[in-house]
Protein backbone atom coordinates (compact mmCIF):
# COMPACT_ATOMS: atom_id res chain seq x y z
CA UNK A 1 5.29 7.91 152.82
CA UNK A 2 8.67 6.82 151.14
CA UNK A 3 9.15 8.04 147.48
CA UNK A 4 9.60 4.39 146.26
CA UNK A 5 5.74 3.84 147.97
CA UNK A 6 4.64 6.59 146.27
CA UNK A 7 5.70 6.17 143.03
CA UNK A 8 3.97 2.58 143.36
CA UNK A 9 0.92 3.95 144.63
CA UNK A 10 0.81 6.97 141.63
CA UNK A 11 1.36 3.69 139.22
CA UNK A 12 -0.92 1.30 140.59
CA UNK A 13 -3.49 4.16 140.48
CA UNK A 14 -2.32 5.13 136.52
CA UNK A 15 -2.90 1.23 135.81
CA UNK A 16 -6.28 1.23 137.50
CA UNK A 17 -7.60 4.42 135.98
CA UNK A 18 -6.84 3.08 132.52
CA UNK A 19 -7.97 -0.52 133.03
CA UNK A 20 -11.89 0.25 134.78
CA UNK A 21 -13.95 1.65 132.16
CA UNK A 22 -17.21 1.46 134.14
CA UNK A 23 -18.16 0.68 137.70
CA UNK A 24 -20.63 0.88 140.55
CA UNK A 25 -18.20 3.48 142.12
CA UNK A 26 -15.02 4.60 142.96
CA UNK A 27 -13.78 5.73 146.04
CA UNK A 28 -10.86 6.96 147.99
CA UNK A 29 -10.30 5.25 151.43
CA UNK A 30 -9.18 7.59 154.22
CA UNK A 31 -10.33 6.93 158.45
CA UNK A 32 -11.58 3.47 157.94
CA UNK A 33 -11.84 0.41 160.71
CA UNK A 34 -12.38 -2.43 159.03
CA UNK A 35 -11.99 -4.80 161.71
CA UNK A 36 -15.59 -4.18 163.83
CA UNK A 37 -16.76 -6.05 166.70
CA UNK A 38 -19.88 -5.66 168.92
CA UNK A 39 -18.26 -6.94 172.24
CA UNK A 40 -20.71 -8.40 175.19
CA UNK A 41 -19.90 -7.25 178.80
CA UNK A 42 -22.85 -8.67 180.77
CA UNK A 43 -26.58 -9.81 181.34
CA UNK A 44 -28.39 -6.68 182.14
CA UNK A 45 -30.75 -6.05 183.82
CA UNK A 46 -28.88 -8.32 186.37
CA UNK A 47 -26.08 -6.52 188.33
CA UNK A 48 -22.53 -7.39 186.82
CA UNK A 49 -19.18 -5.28 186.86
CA UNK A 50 -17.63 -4.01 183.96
CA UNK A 51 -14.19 -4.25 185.35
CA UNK A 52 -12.25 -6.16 182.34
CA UNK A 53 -11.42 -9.85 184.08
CA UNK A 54 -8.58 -12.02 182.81
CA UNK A 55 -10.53 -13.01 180.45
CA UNK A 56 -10.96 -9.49 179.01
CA UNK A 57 -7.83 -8.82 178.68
CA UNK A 58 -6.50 -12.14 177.08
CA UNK A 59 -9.43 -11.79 174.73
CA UNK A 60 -8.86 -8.01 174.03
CA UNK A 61 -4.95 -8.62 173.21
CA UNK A 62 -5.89 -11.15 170.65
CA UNK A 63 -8.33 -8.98 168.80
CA UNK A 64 -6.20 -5.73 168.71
CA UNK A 65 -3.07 -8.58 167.67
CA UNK A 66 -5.47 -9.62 164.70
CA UNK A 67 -6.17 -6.43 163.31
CA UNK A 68 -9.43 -5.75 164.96
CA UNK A 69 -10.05 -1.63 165.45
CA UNK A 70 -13.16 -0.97 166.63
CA UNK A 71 -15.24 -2.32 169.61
CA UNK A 72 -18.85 -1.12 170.16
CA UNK A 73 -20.78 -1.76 173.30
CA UNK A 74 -24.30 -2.81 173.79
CA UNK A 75 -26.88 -1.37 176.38
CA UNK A 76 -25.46 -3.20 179.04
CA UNK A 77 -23.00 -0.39 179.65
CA UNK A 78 -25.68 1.77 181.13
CA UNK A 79 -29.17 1.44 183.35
CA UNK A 80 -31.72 1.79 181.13
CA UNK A 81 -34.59 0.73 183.25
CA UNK A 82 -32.65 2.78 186.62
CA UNK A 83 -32.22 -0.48 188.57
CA UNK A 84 -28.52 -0.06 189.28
CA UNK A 85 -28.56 3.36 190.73
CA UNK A 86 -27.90 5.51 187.21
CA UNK A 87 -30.26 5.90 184.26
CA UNK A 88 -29.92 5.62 180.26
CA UNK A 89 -27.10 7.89 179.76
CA UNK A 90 -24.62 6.92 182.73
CA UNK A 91 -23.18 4.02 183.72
CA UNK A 92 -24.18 1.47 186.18
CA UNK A 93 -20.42 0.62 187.05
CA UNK A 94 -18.33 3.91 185.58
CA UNK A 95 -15.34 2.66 187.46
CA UNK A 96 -15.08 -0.68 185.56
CA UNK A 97 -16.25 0.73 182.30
CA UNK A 98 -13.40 3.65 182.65
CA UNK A 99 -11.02 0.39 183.12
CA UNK A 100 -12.15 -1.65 180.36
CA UNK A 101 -12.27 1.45 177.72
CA UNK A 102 -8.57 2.47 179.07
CA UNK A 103 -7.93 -1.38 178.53
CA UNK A 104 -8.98 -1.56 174.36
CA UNK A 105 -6.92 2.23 174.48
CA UNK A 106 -3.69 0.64 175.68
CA UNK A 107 -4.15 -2.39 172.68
CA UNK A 108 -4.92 0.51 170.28
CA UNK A 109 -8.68 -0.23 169.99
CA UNK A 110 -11.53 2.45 170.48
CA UNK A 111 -14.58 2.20 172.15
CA UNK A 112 -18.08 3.31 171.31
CA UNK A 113 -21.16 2.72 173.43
CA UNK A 114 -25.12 2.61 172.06
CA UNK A 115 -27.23 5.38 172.42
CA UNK A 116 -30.53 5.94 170.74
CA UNK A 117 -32.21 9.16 169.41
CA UNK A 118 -35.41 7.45 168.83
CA UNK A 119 -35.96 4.73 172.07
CA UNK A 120 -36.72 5.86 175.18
CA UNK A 121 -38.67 3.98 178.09
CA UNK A 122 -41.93 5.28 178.66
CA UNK A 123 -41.31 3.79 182.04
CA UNK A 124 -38.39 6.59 182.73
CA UNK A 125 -39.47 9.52 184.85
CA UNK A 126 -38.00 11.58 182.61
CA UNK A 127 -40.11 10.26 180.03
CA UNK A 128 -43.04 12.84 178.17
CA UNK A 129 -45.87 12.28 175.68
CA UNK A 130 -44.56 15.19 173.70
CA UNK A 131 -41.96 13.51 172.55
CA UNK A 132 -43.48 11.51 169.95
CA UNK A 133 -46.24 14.23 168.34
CA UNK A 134 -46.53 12.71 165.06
CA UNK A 135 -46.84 8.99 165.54
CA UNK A 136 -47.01 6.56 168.66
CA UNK A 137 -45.13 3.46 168.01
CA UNK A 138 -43.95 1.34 170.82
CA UNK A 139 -41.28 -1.42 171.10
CA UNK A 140 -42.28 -3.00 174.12
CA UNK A 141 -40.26 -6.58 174.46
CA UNK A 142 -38.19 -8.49 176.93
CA UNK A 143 -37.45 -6.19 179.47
CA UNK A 144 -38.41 -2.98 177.95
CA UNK A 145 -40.95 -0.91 176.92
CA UNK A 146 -39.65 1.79 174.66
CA UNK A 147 -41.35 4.76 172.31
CA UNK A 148 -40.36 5.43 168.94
CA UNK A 149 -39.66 9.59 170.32
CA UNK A 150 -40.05 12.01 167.40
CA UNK A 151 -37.05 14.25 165.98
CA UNK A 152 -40.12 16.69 165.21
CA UNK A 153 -40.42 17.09 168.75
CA UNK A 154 -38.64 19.93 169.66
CA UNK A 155 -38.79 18.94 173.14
CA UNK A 156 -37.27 15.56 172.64
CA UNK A 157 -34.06 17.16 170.84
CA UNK A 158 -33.91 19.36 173.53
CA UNK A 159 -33.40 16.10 175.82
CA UNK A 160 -31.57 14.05 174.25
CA UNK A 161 -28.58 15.51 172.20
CA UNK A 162 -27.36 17.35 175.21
CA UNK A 163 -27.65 13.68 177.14
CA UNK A 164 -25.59 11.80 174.25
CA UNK A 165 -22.83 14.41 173.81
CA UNK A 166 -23.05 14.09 177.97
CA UNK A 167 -21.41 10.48 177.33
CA UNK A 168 -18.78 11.38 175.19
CA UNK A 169 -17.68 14.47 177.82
CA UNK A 170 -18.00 12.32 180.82
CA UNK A 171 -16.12 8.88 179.28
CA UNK A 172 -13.25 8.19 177.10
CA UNK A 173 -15.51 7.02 174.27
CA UNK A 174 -14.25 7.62 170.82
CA UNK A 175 -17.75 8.38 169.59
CA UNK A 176 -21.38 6.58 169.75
CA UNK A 177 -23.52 4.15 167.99
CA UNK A 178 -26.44 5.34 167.16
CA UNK A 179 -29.73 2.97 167.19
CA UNK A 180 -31.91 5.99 165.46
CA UNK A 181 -34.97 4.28 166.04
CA UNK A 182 -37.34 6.24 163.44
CA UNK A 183 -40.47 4.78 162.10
CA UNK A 184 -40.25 2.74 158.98
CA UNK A 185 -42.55 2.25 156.06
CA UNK A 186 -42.66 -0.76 154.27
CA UNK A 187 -43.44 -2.25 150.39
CA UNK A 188 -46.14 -4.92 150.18
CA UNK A 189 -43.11 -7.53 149.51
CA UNK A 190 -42.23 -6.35 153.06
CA UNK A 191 -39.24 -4.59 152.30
CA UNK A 192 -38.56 -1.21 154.28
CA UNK A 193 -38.18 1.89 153.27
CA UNK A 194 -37.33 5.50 154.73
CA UNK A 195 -38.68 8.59 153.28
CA UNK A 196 -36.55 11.74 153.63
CA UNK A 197 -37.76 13.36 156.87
CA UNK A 198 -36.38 17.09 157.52
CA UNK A 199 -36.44 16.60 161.50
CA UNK A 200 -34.51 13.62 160.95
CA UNK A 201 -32.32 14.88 159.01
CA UNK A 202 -31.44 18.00 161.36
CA UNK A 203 -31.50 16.32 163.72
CA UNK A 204 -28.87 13.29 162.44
CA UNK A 205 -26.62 15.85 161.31
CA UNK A 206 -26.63 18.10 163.76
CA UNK A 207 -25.63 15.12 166.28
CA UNK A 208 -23.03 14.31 163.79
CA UNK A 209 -21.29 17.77 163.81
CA UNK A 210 -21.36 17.75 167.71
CA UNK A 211 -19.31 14.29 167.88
CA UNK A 212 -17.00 15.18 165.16
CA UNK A 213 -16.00 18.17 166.76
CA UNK A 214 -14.61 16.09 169.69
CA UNK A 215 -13.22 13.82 167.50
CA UNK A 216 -15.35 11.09 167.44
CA UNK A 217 -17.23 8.28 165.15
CA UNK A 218 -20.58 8.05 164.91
CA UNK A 219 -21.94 4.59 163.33
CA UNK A 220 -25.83 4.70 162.63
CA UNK A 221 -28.41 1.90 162.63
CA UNK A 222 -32.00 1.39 162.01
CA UNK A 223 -31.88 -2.20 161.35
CA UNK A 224 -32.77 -4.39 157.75
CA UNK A 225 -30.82 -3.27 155.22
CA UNK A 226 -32.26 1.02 155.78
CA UNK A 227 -30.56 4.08 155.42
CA UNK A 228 -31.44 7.47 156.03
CA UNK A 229 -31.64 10.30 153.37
CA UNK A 230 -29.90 13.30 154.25
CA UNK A 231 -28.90 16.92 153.17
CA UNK A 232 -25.38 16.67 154.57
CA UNK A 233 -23.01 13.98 155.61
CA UNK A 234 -24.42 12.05 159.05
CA UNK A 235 -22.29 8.88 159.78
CA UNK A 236 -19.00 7.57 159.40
CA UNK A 237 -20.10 3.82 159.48
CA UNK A 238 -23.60 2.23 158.66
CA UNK A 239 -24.52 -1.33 160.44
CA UNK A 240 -27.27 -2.86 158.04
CA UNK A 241 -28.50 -6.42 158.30
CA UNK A 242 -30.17 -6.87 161.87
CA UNK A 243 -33.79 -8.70 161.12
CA UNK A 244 -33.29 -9.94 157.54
CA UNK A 245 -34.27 -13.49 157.19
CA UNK A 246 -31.65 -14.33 154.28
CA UNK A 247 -28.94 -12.83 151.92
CA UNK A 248 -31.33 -11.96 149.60
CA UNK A 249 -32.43 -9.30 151.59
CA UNK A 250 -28.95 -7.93 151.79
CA UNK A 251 -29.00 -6.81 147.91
CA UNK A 252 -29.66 -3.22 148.30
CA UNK A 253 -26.25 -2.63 150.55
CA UNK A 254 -23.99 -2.58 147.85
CA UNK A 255 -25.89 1.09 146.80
CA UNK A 256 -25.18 2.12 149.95
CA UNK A 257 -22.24 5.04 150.33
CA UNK A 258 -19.11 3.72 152.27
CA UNK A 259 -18.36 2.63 154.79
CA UNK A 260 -20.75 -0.09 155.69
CA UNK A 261 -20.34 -2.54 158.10
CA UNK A 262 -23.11 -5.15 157.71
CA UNK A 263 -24.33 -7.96 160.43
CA UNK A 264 -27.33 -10.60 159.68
CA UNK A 265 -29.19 -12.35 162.08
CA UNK A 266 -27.15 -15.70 162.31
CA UNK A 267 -30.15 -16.76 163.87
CA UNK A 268 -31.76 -17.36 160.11
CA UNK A 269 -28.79 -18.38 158.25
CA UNK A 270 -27.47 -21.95 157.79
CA UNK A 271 -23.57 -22.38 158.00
CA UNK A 272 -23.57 -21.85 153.71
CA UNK A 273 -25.29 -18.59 153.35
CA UNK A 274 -22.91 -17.20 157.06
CA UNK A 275 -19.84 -18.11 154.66
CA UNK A 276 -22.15 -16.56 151.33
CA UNK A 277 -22.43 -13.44 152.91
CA UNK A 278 -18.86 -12.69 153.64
CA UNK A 279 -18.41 -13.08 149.81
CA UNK A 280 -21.54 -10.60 149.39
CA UNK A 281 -19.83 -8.48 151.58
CA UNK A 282 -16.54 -8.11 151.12
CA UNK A 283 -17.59 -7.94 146.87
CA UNK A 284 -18.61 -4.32 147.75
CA UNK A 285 -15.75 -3.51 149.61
CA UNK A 286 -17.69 -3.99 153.43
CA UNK A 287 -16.75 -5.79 156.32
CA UNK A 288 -19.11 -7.99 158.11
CA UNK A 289 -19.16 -6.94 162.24
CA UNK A 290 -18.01 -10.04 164.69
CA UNK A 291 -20.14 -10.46 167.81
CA UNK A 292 -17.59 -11.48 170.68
CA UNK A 293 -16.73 -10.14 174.21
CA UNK A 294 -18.19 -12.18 177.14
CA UNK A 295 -20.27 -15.43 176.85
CA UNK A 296 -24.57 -14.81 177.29
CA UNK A 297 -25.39 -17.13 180.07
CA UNK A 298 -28.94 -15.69 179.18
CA UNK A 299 -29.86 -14.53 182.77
CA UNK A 300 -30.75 -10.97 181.37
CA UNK A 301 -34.24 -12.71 180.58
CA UNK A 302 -34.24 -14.17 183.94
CA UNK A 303 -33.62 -11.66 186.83
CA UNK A 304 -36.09 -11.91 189.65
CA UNK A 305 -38.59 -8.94 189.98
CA UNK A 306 -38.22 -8.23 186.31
CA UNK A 307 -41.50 -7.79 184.28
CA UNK A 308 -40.88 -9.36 181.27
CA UNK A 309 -42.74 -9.33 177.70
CA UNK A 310 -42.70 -11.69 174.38
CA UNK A 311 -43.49 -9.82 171.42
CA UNK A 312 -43.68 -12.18 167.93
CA UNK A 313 -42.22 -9.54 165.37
CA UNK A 314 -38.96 -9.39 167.95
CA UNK A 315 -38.79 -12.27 170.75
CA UNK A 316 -35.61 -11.54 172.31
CA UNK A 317 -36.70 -13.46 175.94
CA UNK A 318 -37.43 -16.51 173.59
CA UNK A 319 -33.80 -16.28 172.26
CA UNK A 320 -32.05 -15.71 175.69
CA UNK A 321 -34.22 -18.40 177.04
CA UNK A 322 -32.83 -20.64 174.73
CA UNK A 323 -29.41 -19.56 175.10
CA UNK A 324 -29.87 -20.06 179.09
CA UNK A 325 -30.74 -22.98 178.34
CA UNK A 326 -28.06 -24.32 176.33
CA UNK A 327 -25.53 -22.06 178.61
CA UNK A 328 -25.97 -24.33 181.00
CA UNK A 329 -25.91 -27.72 178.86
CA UNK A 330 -22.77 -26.47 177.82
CA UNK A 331 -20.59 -24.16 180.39
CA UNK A 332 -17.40 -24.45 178.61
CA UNK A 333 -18.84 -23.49 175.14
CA UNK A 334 -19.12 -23.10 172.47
CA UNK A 335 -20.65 -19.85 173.03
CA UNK A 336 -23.40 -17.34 172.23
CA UNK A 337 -22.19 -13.91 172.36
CA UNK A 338 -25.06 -11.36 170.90
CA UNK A 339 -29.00 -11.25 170.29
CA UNK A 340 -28.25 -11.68 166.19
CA UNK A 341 -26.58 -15.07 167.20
CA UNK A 342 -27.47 -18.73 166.42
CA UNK A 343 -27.41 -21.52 169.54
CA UNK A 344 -24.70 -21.61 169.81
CA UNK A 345 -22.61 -19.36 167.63
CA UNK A 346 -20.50 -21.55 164.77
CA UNK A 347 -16.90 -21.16 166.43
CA UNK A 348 -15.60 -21.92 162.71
CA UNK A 349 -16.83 -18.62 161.80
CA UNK A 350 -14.74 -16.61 164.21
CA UNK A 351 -11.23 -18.53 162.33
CA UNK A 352 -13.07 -17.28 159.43
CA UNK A 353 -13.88 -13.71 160.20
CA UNK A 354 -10.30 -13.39 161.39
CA UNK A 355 -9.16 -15.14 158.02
CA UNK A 356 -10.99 -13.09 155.44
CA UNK A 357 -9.74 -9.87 157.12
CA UNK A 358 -6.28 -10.65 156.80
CA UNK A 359 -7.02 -10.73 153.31
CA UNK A 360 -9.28 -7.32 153.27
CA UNK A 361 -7.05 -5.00 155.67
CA UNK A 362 -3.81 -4.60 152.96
CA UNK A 363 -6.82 -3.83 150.36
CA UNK A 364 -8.34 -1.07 151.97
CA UNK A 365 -5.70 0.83 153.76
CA UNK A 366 -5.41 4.77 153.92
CA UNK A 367 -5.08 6.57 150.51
CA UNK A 368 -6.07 3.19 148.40
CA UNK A 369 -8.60 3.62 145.71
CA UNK A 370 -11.35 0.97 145.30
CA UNK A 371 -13.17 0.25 142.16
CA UNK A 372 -16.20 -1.23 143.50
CA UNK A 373 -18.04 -3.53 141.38
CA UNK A 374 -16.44 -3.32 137.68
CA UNK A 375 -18.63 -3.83 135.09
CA UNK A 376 -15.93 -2.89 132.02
CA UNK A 377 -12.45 -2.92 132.01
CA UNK A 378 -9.63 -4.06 129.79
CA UNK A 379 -8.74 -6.58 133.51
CA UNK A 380 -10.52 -9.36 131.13
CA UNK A 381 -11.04 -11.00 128.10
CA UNK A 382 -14.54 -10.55 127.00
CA UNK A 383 -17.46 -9.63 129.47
CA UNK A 384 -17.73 -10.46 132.67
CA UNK A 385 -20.72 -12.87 132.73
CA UNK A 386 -23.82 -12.08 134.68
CA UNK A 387 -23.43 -12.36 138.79
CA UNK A 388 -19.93 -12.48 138.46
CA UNK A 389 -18.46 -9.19 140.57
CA UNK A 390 -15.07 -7.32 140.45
CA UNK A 391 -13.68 -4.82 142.62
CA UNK A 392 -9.86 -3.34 142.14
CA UNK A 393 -8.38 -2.07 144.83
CA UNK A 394 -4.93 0.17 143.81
CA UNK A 395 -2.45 1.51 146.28
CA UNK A 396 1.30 0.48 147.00
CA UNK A 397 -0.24 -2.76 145.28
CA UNK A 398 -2.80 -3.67 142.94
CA UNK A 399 -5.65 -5.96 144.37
CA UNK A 400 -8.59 -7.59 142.67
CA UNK A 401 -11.41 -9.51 144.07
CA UNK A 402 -13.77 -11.47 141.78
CA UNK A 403 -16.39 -13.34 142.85
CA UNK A 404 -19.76 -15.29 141.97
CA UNK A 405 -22.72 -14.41 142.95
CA UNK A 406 -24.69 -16.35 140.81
CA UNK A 407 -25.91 -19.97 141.38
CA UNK A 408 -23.68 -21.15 138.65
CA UNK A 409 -19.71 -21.59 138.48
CA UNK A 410 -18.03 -19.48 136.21
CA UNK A 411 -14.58 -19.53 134.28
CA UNK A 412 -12.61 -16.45 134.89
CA UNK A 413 -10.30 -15.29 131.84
CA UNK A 414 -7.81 -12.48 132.93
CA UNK A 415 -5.65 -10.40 130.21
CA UNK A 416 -2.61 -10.18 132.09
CA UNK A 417 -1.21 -12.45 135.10
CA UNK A 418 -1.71 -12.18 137.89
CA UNK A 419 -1.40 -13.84 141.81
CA UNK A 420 -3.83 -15.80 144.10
CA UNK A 421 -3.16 -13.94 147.78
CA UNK A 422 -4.25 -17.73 149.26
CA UNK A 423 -1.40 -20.14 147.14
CA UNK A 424 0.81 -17.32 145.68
CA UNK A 425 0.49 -18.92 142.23
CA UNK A 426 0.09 -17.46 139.03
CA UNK A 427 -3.19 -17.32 137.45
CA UNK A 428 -4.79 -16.10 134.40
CA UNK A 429 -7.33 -18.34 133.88
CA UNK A 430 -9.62 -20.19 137.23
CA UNK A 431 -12.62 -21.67 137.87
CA UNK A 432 -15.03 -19.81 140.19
CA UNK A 433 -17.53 -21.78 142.28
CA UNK A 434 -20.79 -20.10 143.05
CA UNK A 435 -20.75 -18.55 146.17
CA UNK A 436 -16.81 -18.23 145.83
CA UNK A 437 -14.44 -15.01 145.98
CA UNK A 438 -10.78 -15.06 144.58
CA UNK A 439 -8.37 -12.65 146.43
CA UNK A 440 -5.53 -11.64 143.72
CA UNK A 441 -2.26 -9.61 143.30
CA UNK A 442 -0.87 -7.85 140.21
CA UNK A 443 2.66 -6.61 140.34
CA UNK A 444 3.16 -3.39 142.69
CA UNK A 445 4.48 -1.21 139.63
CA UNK A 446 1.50 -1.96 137.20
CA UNK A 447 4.01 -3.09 134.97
């Protein structure tokens, strides 16, 4: 770093230390990839290559070009049900998925694939009763029929850690998502809950250590808005949101420790609340994941000798039949690209994504420190009034993101100027529709 950055970044910091009297949190930003995507590469269980097309790499270029970091693969990488000639923890085409990860490598992106310490298909030869001792839950939908295995099951550790650090020893992954599967508990309201479980726990972290070693990231997911309780550090990146039925469930993410990268079902949101929780999001300094990659044509719920199951709590056959159906309505798009997706996906939001992180990478670069939800500071005159959110964000420059959460609009009264990142005008009074976040600069030195 160049002295005159420095000095900037010691200032900014000086400024920001003085001016935030109380917040949700502060933190220091080191290894963080803001820019997520969960990237589509085929209809499993059909047969389908890997191999990136044109397509791929066209698409690829443009992500890595617009500050995208991270792309995470879906089960479609490997054979879960052994159909294609491997199994759960290989590849079905390992030619064409060696091609396609050396592919996002060459546009700097890195590549993690799911994997699962909790579902397994009771179908699988390799498959055993002892590995759920404690509780038998099943997930038996679409295509699969999975068990809940237990981390108190000696035996199942035994299995399946050695087969997930397999993957990252036979690939060029940079690390795994991790569906953790583990049973949940839920509040009469319906919320979810997890309870601190030692197997889990040990088990979590001990999976963590093991990809860390080899340098990898490790993103965890149970789905809703759950985390897990542990003794020691377990994941670099959390993905919340997958089966909440509005942004109102999303409220308990902002207690969550960094970094979290959270992803609603599109499929219950109307066009307001997708562009809402971007502004929930990025309030708590998060980054909502983009599904993208290869268009569904929904024949995964279609493929000839494949028994196939609807289940009401999670009717993913329902949803791909739909999206067959409009697939072929509409060949040339637009799109559905993920099982969290409306019918089609809203093409507006992908300008969108790509526009709000333009505005959230210079924020949350290495050595910045974030402020995360301000609740006094000397940034304004008077209180900030209730559902109105600030985070500061202080490195080379000082950034400040207000919005309003509440169902009300708000008038905003800062102390000092300061500059809206969207016009590059001055401001030190604004208006703030609900639902609205204001992106602003202060001068580098803190002056």
């Amino acid at each position: 770093m160049k002295m005159a950055d420095s000095r900037n970044r010691t200032a900014a910091r000086l400024f920001a230390d003085a001016s935030v009297k109380k917040c949700l949190r502060v933190f220091d930003i080191g290894d963080y990839i803001p820019g997520q995507v969960i990237y589509n590469l085929g209809e499993y269980p059909a047969g389908f290559s890997i191999a990136p097309t044109e397509y791929d790499e066209r698409l690829i270029a443009s992500l890595a070009r617009r500050g995208v970091g991270l792309i995470q693969i879906h089960e479609e990488w490997n054979d879960s049900m052994r159909r294609l000639g491997a199994d759960k923890y290989t590849s079905h085409d390992p030619q064409g998925l060696r091609a396609f990860i050396d592919l996002c490598h060459r546009e700097g992106i890195k590549v993690i694939p799911y994997v699962s310490t909790g579902f397994f298909d009771t179908r699988d030869p390799d498959f055993r009763e002892s590995f759920s001792p404690r509780k038998r839950i099943d997930l038996n939908s679409s295509y699969y029929r999975y068990r809940m295995c237990d981390p108190a099951s000696r035996e199942w550790r035994d299995y399946v850690i050695p087969k997930i650090v397999g993957i990252l020893d036979e690939y060029e992954f940079d690390g795994i998502f991790n569906d953790m599967g583990f049973p949940v508990d839920y509040e009469a309201n319906g919320e979810g809950y997890m309870e601190y479980d030692p197997y889990l726990d040990e088990m979590l972290t001990d999976l963590y250590e093991r990809v860390k070693s080899r340098g990898g990231i490790v993103k965890i997911h149970e789905g809703k808005c759950l985390c897990p309780a542990t003794s020691s550090k377990a994941y670099d990146y959390l993905w919340v949101g997958e089966g909440v039925s509005g942004i109102g469930s999303l409220s308990t993410m902002a207690a969550f420790e960094p970094y979290v990268v959270p992803s609603p079902d599109f499929r219950f949101l109307s066009p307001d609340e997708e562009n809402a929780f971007f502004v929930n999001a990025v309030t708590y300094m998060q980054f909502v994941l983009r599904a993208d990659g290869r268009p569904i044509t929904g024949e995964r719920a279609n493929v000839a000798g494949v028994d196939y199951l609807y289940n009401p709590q999670n009717d993913e056959k329902k949803h791909f039949d739909n999206v067959r159906r409009w697939y072929k309505a509409h060949p040339n798009g637009p799109h559905v690209y993920s099982e969290w997706s409306s019918v089609p996906d809203d093409p507006r939001m992908r300008e969108k994504w790509f526009y709000y992180l333009a505005l959230y990478r210079p924020m949350v670069t290495r050595g910045t420190r974030a402020y995360i939800d301000i609740r006094e500071s000397t940034l304004f005159r008077g209180v900030l009034p209730d559902g109105v959110h600030a985070t500061l964000y202080a490195n080379g420059e000082k950034y400040l993101c207000v919005s309003d959460l509440s169902p009300l609009p708000r008038q905003i009264t800062l102390s000092d100027v300061w500059y809206d990142r969207e016009t590059g005008e001055p401001v030190r009074q604004f208006r703030l529709d609900s639902g609205e976040i204001r992106f602003l600069r202060g001068d580098p030195a803190g002056d």
